[in-house]
ModelCIF file with pLDDT and N, C-alpha, C, O atoms, coordinates in Angstrom:
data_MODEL
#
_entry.id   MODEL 
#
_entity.id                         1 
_entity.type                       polymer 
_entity.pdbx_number_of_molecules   1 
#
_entity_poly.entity_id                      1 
_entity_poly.type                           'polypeptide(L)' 
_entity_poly.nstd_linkage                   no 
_entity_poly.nstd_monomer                   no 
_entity_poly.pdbx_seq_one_letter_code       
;(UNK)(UNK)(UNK)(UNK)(UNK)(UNK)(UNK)(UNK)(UNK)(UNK)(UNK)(UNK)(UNK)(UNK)(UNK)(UNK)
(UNK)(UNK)(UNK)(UNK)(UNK)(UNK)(UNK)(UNK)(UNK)(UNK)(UNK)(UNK)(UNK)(UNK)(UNK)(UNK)
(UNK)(UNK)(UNK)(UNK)(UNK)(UNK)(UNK)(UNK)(UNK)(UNK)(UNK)(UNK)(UNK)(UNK)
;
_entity_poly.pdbx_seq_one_letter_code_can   XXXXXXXXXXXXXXXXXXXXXXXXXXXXXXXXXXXXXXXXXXXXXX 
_entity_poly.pdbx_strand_id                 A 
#
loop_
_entity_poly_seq.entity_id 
_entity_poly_seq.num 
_entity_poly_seq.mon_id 
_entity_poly_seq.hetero 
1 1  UNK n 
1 2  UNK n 
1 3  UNK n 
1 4  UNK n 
1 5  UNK n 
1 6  UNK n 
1 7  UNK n 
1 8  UNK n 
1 9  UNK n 
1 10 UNK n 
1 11 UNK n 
1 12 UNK n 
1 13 UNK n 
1 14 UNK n 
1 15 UNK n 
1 16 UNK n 
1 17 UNK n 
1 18 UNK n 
1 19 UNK n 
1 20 UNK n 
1 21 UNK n 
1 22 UNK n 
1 23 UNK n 
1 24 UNK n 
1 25 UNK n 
1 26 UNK n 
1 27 UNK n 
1 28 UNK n 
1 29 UNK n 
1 30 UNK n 
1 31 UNK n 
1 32 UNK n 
1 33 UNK n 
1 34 UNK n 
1 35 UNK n 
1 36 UNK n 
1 37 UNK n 
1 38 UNK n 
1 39 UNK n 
1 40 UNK n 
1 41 UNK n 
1 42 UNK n 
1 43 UNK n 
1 44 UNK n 
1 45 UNK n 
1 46 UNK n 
#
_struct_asym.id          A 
_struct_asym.entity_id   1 
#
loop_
_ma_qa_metric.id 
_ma_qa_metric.mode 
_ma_qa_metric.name 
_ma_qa_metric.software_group_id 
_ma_qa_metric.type 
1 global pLDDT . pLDDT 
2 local  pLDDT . pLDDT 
#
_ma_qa_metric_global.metric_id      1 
_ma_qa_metric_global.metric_value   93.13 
_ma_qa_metric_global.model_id       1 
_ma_qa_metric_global.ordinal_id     1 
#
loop_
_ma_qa_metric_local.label_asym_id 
_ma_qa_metric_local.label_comp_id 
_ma_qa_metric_local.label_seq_id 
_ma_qa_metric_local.metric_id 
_ma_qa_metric_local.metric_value 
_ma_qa_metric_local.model_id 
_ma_qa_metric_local.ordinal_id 
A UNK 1  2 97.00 1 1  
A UNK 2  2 97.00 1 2  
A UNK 3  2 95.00 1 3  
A UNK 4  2 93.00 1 4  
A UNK 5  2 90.00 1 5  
A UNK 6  2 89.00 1 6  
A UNK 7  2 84.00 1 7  
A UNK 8  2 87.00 1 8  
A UNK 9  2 91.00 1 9  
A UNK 10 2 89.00 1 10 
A UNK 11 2 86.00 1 11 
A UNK 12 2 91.00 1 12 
A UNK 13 2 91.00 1 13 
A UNK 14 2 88.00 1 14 
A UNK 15 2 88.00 1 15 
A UNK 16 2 92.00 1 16 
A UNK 17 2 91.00 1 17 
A UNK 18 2 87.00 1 18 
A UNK 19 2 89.00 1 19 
A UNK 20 2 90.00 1 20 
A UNK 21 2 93.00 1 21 
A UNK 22 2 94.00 1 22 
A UNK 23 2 95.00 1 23 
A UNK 24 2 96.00 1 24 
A UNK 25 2 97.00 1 25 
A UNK 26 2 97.00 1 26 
A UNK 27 2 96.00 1 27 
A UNK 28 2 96.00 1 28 
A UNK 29 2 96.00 1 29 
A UNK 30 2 96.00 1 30 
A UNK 31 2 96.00 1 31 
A UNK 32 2 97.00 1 32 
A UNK 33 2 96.00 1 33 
A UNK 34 2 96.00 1 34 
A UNK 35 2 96.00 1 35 
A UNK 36 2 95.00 1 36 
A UNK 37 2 93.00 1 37 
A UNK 38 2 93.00 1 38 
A UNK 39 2 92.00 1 39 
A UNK 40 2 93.00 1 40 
A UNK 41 2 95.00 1 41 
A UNK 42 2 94.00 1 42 
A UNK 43 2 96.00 1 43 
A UNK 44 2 97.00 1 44 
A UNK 45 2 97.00 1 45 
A UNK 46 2 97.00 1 46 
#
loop_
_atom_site.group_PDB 
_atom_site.id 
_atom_site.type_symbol 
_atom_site.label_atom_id 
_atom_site.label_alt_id 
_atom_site.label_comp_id 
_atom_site.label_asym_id 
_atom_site.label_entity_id 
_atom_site.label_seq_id 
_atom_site.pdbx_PDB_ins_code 
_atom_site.Cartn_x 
_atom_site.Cartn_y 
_atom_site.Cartn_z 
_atom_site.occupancy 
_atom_site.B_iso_or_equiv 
_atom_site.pdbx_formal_charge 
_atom_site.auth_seq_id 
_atom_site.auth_comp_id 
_atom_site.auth_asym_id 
_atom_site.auth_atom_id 
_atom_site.pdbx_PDB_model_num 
ATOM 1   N N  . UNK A 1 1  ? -31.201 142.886 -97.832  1.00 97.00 ? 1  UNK A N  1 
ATOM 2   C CA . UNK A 1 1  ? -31.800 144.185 -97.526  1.00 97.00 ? 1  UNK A CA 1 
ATOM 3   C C  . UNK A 1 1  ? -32.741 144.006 -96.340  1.00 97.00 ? 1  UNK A C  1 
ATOM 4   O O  . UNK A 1 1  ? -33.684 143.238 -96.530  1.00 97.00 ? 1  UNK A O  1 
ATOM 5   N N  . UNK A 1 2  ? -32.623 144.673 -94.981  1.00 97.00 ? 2  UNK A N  1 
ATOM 6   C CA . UNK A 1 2  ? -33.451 144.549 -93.975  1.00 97.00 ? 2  UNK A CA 1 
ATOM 7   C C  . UNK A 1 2  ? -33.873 145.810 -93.613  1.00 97.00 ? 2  UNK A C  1 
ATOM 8   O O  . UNK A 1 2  ? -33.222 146.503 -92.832  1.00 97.00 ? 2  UNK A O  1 
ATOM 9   N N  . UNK A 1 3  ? -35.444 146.348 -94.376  1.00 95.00 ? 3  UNK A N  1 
ATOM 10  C CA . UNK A 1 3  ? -35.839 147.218 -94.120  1.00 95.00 ? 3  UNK A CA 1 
ATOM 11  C C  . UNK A 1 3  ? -37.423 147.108 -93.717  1.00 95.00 ? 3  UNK A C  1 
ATOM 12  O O  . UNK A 1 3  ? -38.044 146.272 -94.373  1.00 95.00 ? 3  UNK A O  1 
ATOM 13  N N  . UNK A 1 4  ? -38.117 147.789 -92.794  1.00 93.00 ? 4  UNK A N  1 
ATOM 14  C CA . UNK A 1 4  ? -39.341 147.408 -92.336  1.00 93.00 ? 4  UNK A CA 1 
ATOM 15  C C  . UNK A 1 4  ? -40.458 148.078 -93.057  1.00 93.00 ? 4  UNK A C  1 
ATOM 16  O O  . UNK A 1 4  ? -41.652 147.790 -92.969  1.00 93.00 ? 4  UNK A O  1 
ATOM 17  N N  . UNK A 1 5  ? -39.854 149.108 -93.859  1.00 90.00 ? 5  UNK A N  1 
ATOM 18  C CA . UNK A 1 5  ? -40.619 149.395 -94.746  1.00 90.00 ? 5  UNK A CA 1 
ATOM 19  C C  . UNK A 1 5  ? -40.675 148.722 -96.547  1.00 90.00 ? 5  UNK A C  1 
ATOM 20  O O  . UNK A 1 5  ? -39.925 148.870 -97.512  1.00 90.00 ? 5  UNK A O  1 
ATOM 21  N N  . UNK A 1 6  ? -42.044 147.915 -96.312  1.00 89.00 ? 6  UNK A N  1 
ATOM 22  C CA . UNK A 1 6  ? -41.938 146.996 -97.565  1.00 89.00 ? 6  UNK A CA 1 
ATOM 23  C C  . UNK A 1 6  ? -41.630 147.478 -98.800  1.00 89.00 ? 6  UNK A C  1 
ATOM 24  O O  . UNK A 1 6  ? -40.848 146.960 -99.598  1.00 89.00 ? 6  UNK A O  1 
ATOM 25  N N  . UNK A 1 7  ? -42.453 148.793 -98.990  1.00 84.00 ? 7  UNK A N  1 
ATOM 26  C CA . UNK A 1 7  ? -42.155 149.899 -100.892 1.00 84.00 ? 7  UNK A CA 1 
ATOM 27  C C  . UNK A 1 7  ? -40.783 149.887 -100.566 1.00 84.00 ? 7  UNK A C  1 
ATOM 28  O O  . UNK A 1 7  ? -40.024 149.093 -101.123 1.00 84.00 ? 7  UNK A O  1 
ATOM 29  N N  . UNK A 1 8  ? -40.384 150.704 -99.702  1.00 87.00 ? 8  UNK A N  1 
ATOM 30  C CA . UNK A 1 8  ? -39.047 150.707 -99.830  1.00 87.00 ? 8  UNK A CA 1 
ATOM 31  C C  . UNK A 1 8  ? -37.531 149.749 -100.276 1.00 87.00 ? 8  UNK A C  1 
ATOM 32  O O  . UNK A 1 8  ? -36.590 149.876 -101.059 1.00 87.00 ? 8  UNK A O  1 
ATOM 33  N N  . UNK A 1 9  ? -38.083 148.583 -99.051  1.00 91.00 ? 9  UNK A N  1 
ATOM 34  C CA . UNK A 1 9  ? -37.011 147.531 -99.410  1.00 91.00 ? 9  UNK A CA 1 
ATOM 35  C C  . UNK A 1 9  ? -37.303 147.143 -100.968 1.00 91.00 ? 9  UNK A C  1 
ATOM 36  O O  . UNK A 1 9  ? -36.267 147.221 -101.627 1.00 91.00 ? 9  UNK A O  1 
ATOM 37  N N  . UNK A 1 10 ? -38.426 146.751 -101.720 1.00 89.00 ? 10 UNK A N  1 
ATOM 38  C CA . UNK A 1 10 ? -38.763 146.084 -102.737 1.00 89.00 ? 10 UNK A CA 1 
ATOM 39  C C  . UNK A 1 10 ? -38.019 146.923 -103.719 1.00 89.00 ? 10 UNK A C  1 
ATOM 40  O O  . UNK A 1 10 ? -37.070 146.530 -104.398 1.00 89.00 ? 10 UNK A O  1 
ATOM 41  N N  . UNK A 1 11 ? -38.654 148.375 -103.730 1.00 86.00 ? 11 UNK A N  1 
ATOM 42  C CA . UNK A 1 11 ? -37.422 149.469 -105.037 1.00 86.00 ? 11 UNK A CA 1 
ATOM 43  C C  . UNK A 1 11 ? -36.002 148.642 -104.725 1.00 86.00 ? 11 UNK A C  1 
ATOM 44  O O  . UNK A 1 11 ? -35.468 147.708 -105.323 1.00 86.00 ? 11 UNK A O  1 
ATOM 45  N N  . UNK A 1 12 ? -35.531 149.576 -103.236 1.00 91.00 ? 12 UNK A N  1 
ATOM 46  C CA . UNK A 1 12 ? -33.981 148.844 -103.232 1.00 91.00 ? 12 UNK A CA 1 
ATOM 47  C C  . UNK A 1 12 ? -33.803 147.494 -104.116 1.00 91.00 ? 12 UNK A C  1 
ATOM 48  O O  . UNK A 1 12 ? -32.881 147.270 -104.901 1.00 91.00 ? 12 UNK A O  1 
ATOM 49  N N  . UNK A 1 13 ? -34.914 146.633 -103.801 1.00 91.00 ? 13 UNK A N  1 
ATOM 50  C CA . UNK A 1 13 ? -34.473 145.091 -104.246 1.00 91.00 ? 13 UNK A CA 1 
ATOM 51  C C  . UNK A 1 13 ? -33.914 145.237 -105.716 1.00 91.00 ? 13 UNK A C  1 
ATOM 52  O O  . UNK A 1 13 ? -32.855 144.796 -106.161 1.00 91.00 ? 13 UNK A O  1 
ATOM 53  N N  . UNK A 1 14 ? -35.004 146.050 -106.427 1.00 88.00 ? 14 UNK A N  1 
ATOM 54  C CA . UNK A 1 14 ? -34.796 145.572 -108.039 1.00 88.00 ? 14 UNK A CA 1 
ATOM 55  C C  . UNK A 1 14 ? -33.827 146.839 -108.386 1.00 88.00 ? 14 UNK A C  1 
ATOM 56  O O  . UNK A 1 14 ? -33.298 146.864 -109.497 1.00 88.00 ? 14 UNK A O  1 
ATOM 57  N N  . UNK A 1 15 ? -33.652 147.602 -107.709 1.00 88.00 ? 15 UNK A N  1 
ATOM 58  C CA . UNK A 1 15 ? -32.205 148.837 -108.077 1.00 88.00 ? 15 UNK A CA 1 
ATOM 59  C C  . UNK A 1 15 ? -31.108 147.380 -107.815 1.00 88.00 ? 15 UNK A C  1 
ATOM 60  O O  . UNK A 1 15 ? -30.520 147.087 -108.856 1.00 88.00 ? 15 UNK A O  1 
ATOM 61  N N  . UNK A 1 16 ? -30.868 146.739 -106.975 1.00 92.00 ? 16 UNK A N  1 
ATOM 62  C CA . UNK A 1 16 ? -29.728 146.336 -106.392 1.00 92.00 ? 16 UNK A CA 1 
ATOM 63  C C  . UNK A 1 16 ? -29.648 145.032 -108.027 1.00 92.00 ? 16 UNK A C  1 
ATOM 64  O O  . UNK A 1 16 ? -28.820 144.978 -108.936 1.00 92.00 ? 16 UNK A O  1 
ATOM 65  N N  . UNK A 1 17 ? -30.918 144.171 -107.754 1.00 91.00 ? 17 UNK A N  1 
ATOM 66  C CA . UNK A 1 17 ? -30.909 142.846 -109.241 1.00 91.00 ? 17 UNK A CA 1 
ATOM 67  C C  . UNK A 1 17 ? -30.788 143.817 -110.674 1.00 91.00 ? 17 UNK A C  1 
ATOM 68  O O  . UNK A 1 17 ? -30.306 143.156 -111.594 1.00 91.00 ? 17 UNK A O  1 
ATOM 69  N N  . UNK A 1 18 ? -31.090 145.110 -111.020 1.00 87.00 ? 18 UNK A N  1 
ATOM 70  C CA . UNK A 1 18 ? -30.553 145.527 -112.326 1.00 87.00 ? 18 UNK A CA 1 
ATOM 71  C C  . UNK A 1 18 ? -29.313 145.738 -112.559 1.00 87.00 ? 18 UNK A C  1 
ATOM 72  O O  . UNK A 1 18 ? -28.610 145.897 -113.557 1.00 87.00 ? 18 UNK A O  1 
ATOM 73  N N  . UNK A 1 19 ? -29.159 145.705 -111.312 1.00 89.00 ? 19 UNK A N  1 
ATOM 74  C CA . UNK A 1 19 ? -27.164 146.018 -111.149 1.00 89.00 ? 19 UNK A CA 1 
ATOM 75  C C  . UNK A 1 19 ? -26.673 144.693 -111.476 1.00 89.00 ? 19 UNK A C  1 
ATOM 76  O O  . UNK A 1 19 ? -25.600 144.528 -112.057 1.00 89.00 ? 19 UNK A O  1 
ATOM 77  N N  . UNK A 1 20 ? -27.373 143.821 -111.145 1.00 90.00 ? 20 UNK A N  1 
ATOM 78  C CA . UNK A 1 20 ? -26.763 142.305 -111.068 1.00 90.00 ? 20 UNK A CA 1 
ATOM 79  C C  . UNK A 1 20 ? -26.249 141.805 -110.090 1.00 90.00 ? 20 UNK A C  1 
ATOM 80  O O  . UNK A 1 20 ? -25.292 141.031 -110.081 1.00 90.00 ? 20 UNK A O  1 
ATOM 81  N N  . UNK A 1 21 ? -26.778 142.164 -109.300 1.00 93.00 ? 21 UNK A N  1 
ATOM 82  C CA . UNK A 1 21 ? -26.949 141.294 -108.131 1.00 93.00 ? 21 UNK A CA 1 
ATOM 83  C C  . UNK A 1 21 ? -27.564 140.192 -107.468 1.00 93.00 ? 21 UNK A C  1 
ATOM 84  O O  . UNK A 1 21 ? -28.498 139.683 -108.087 1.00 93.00 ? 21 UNK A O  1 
ATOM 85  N N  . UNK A 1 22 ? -27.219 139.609 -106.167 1.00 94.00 ? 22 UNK A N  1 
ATOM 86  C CA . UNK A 1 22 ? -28.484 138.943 -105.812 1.00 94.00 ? 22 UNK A CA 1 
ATOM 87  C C  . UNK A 1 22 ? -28.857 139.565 -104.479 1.00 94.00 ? 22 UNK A C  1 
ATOM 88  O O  . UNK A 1 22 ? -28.185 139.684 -103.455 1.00 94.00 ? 22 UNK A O  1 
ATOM 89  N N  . UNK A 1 23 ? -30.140 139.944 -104.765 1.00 95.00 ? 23 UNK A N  1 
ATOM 90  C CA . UNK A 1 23 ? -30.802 140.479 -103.765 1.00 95.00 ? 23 UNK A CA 1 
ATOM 91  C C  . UNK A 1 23 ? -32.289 139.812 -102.794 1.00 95.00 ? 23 UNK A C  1 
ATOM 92  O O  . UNK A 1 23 ? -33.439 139.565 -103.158 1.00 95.00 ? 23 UNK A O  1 
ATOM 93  N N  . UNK A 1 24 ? -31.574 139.687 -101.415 1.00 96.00 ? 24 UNK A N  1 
ATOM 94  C CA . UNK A 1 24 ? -32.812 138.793 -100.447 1.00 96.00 ? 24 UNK A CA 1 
ATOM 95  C C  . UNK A 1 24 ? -33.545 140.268 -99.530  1.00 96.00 ? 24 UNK A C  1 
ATOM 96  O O  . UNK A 1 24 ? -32.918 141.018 -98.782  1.00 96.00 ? 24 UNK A O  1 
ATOM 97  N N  . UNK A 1 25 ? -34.893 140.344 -99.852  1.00 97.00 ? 25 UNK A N  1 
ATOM 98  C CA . UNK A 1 25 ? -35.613 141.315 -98.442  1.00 97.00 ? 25 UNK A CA 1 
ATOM 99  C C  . UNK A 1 25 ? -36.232 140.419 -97.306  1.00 97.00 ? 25 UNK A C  1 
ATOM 100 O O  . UNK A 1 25 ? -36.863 139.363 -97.271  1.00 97.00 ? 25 UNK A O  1 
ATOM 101 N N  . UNK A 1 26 ? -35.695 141.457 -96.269  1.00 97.00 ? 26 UNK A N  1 
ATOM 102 C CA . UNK A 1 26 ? -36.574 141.168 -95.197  1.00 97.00 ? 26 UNK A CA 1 
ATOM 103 C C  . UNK A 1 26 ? -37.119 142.377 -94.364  1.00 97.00 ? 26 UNK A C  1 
ATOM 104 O O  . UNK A 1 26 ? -36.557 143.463 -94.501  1.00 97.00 ? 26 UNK A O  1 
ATOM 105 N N  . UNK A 1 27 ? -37.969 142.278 -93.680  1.00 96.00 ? 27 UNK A N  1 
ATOM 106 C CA . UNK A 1 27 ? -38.301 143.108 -92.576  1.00 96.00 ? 27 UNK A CA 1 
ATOM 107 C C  . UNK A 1 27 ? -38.449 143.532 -91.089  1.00 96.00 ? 27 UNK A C  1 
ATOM 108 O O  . UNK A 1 27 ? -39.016 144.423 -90.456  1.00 96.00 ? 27 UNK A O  1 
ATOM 109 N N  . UNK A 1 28 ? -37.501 142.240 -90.796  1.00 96.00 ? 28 UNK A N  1 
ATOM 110 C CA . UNK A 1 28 ? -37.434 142.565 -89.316  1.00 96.00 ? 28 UNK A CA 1 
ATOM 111 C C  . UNK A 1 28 ? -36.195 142.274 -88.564  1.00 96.00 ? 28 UNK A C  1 
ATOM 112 O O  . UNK A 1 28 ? -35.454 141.585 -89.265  1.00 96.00 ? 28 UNK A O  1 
ATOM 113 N N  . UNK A 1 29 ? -35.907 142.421 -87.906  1.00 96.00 ? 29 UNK A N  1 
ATOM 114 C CA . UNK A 1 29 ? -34.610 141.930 -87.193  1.00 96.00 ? 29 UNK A CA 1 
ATOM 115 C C  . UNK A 1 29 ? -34.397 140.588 -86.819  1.00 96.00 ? 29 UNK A C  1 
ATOM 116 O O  . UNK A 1 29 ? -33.327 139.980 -86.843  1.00 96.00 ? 29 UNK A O  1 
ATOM 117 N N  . UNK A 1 30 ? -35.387 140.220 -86.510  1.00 96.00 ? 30 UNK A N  1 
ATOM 118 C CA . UNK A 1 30 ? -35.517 138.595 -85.957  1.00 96.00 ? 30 UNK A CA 1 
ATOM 119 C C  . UNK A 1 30 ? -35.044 138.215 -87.577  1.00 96.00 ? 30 UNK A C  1 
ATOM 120 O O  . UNK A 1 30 ? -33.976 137.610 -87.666  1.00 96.00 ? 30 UNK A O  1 
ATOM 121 N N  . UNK A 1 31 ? -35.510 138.418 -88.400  1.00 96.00 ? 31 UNK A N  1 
ATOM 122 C CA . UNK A 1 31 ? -35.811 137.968 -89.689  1.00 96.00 ? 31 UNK A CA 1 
ATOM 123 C C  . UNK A 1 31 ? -34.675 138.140 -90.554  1.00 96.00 ? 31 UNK A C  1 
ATOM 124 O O  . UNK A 1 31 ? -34.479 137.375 -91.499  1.00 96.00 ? 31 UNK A O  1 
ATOM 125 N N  . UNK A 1 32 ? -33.620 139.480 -90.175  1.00 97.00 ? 32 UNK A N  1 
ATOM 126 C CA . UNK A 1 32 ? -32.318 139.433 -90.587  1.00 97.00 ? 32 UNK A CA 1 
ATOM 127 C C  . UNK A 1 32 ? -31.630 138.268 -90.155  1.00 97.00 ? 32 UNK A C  1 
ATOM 128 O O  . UNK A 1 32 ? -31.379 137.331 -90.913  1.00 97.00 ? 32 UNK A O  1 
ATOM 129 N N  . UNK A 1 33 ? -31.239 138.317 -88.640  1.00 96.00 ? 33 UNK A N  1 
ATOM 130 C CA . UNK A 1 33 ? -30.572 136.719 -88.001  1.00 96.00 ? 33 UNK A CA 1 
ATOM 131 C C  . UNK A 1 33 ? -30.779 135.661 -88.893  1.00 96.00 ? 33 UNK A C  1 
ATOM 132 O O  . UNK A 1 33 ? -29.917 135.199 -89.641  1.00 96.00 ? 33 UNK A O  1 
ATOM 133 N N  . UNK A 1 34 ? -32.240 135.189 -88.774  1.00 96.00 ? 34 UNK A N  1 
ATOM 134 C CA . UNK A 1 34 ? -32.359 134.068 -89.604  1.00 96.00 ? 34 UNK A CA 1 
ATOM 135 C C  . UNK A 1 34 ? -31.548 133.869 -91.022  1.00 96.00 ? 34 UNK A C  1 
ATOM 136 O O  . UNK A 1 34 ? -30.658 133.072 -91.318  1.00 96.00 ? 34 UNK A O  1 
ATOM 137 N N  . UNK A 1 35 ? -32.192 134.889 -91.778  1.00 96.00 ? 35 UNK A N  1 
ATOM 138 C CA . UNK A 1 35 ? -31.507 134.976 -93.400  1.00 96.00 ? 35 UNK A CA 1 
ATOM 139 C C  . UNK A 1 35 ? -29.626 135.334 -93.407  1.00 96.00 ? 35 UNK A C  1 
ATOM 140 O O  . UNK A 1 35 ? -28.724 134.799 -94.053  1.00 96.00 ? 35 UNK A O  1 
ATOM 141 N N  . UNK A 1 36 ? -29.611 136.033 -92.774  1.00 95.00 ? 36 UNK A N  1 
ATOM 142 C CA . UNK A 1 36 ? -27.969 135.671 -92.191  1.00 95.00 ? 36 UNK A CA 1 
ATOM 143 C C  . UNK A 1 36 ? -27.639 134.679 -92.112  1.00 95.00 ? 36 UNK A C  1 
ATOM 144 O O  . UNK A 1 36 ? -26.896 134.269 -93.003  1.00 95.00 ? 36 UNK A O  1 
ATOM 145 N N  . UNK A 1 37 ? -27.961 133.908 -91.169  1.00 93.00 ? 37 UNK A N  1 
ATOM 146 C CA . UNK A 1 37 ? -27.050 132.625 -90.841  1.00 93.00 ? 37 UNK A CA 1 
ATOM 147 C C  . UNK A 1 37 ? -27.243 131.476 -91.836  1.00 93.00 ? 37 UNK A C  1 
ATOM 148 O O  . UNK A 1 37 ? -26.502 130.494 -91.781  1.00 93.00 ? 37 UNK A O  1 
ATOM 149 N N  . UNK A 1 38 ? -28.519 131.606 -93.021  1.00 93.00 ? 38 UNK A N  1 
ATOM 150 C CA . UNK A 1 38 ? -28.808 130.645 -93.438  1.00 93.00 ? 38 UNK A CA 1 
ATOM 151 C C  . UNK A 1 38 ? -27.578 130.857 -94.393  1.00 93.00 ? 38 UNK A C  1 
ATOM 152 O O  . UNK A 1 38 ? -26.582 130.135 -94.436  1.00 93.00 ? 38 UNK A O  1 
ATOM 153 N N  . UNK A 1 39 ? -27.930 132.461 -95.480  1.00 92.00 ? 39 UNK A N  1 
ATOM 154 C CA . UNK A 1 39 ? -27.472 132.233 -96.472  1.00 92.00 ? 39 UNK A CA 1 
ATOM 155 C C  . UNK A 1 39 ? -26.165 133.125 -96.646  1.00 92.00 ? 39 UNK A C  1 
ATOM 156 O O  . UNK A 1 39 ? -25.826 133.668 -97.698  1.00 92.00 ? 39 UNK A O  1 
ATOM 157 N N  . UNK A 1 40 ? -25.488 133.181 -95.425  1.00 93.00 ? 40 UNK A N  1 
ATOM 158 C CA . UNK A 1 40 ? -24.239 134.273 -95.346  1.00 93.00 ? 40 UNK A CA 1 
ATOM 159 C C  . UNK A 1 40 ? -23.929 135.254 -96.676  1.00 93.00 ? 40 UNK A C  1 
ATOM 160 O O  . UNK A 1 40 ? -23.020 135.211 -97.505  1.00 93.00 ? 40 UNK A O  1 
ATOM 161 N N  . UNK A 1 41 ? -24.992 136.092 -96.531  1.00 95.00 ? 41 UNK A N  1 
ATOM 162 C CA . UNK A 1 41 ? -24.903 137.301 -97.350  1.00 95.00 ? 41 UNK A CA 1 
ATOM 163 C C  . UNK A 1 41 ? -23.117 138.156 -97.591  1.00 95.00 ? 41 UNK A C  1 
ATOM 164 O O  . UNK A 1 41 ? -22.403 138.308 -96.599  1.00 95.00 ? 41 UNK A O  1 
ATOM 165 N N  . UNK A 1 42 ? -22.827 138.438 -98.447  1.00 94.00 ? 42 UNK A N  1 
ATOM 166 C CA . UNK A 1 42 ? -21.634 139.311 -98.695  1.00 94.00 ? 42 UNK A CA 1 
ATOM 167 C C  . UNK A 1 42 ? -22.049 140.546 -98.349  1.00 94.00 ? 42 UNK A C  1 
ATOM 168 O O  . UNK A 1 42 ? -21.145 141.121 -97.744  1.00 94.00 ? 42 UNK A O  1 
ATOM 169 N N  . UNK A 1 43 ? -23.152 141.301 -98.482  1.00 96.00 ? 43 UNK A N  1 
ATOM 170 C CA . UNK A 1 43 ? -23.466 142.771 -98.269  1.00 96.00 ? 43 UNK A CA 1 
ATOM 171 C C  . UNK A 1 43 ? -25.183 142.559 -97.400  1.00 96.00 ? 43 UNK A C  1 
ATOM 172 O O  . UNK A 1 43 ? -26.171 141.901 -97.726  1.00 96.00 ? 43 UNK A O  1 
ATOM 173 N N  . UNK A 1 44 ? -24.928 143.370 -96.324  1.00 97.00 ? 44 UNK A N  1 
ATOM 174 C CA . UNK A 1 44 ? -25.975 143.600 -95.735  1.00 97.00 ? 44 UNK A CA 1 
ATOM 175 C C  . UNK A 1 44 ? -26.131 145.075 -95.445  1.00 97.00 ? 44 UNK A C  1 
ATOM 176 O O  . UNK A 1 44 ? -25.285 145.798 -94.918  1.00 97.00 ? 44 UNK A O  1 
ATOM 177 N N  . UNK A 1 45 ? -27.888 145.571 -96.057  1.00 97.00 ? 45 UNK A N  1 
ATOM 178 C CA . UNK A 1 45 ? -28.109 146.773 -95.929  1.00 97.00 ? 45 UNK A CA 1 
ATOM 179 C C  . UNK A 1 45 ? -29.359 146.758 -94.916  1.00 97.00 ? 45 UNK A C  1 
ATOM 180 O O  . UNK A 1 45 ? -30.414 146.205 -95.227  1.00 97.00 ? 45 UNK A O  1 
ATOM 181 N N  . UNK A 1 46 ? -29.129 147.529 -93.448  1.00 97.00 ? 46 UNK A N  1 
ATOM 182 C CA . UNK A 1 46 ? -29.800 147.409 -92.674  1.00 97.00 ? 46 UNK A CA 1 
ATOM 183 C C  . UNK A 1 46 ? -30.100 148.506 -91.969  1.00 97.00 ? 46 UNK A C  1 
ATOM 184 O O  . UNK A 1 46 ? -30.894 148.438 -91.031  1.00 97.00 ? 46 UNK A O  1 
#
């Protein structure tokens, strides 16, 4: 989840883990790249 607004991304986070998911936040673009390449996400919400 790469959203710059923190309340926001954090709800998303735990809507997305009650579903059963795994869910990573970030907030910036630089900060998407990084978490991208580390942990090659299946779904990116940006």
């Amino acid at each position: 989840v790469v959203e710059d607004n923190v309340d926001a991304a954090a709800t998303l986070g735990e809507v997305l883990e009650l579903w059963g998911y795994d869910a990573r936040l970030v907030h910036s673009g630089e900060k998407a790249l990084e978490a991208a390449t580390a942990t090659c996400p299946d779904v990116v919400l940006l």
